[in-house]
Protein backbone atom coordinates (compact mmCIF):
# COMPACT_ATOMS: atom_id res chain seq x y z
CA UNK A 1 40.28 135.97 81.47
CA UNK A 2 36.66 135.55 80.34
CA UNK A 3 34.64 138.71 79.84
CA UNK A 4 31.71 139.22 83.19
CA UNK A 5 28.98 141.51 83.39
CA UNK A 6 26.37 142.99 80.77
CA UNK A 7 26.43 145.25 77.86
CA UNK A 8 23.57 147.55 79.61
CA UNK A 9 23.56 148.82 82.75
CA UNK A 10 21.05 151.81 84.37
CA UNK A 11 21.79 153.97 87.61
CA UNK A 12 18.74 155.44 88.48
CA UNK A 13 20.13 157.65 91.07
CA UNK A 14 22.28 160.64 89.97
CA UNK A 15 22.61 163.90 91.70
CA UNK A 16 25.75 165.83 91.66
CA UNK A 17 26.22 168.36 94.69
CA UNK A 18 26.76 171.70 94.08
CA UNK A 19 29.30 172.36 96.73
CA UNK A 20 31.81 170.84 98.36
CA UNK A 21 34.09 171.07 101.07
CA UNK A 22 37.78 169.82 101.50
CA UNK A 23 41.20 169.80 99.02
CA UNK A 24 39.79 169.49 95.04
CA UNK A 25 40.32 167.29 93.60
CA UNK A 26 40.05 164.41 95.64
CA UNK A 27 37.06 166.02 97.89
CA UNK A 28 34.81 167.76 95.72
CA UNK A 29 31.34 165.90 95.72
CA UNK A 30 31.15 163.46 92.75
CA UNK A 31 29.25 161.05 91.03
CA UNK A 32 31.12 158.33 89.72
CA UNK A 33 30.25 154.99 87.24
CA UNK A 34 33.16 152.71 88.23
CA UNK A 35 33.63 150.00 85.23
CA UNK A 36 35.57 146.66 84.98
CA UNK A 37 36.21 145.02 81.78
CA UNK A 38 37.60 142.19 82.89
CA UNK A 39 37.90 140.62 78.74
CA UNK A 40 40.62 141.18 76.73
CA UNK A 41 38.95 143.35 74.35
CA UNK A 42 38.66 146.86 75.09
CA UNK A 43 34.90 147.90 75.77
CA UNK A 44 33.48 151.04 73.81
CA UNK A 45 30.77 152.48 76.41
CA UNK A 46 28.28 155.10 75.95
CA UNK A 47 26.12 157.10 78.69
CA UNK A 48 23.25 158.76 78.09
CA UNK A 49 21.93 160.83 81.13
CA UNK A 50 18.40 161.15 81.23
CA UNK A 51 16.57 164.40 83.50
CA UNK A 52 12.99 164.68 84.78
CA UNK A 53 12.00 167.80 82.92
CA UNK A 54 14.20 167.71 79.41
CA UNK A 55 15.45 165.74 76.87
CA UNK A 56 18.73 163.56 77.50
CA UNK A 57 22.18 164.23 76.85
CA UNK A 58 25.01 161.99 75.32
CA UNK A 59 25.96 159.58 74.26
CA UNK A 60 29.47 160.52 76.37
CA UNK A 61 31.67 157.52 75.08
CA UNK A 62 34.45 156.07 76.91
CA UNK A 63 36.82 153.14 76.19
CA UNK A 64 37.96 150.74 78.80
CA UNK A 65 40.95 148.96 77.70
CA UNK A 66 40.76 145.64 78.22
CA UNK A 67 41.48 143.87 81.78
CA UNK A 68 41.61 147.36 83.43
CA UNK A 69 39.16 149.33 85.42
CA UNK A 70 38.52 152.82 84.86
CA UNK A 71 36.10 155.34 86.98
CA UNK A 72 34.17 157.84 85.13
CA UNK A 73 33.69 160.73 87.02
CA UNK A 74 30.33 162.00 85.72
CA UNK A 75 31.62 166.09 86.83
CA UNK A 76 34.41 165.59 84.16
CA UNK A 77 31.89 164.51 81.53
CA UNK A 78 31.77 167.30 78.93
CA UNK A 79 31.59 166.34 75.16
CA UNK A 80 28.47 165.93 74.30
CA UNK A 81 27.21 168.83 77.00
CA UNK A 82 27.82 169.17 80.93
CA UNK A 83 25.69 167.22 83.36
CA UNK A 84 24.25 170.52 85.59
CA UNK A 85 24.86 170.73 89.65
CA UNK A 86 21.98 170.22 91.61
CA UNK A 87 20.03 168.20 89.23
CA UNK A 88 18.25 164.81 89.64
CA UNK A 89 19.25 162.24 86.77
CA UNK A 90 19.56 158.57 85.67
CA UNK A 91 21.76 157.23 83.41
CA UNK A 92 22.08 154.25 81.43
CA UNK A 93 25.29 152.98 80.55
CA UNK A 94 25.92 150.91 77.31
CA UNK A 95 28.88 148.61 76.18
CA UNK A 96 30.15 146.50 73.39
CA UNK A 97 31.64 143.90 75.20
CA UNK A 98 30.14 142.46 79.25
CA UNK A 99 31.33 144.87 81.84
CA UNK A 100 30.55 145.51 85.37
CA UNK A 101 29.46 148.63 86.55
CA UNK A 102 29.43 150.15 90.22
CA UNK A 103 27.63 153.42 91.32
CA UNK A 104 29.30 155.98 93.70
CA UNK A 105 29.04 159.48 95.26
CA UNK A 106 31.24 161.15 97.30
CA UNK A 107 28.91 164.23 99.42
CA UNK A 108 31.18 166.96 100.51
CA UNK A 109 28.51 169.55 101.40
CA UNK A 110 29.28 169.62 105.11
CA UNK A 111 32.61 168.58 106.99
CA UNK A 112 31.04 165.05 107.73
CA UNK A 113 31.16 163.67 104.47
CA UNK A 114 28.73 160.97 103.13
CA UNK A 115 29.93 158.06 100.35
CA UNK A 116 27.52 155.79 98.67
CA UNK A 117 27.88 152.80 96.78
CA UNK A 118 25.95 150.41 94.69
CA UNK A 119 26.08 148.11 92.00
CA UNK A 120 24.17 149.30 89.10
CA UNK A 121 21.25 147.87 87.58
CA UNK A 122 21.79 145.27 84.86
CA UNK A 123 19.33 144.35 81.99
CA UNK A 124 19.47 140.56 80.28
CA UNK A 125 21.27 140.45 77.56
């Protein structure tokens, strides 16, 4: 299959909850990039988080192998530094090779749980 997408993609939105409620894993409030690379060559991505009052962290690199999907939970994100709880941020997310990125957060806080999602932004190539 023919690669889709971009090689730069920005989610302007990014807030990770600081509590949750419900079983952990699978309910603990979460930000999440979800990424296709729908080419056969795997895609090399880096995110860089950007905050409102200091300097950015990353690039976190991730490989999607090719003609797979693969969502990044931005919690599990450690290497280079955690993303904090509680904390407005952005992030722009960079590839070698056209994927497709999709935004999502899961919002545990109270028993009536919120999800969001959006496709992210893309830039021309």
């Amino acid at each position: 299959m023919q690669p889709i997408g971009k090689r730069r993609w920005a989610i302007a939105e990014g807030f990770i909850p600081a509590k949750s409620h419900g079983p952990e894993p699978l309910m603990t409030s979460h930000e999440t990039a979800c990424i296709l690379n729908a080419g056969s060559k795997d895609a090399h991505v880096r995110i860089t988080i950007f905050f409102s009052d200091r300097e950015p962290i990353g690039p976190f690199e991730v490989v999607v192998p090719g003609q797979r999907t693969k969502h990044v939970r931005f919690n599990d994100l450690q290497t280079p530094g955690k993303i904090p709880e509680a904390t407005d941020y952005s992030s722009v997310i960079e590839s070698d090779v056209p994927i497709v990125v999709q935004h999502t957060r899961l919002d545990s806080r109270q028993d009536a749980n919120a999800l969001l999602s959006t496709i992210a932004y893309a830039s021309a190539d």
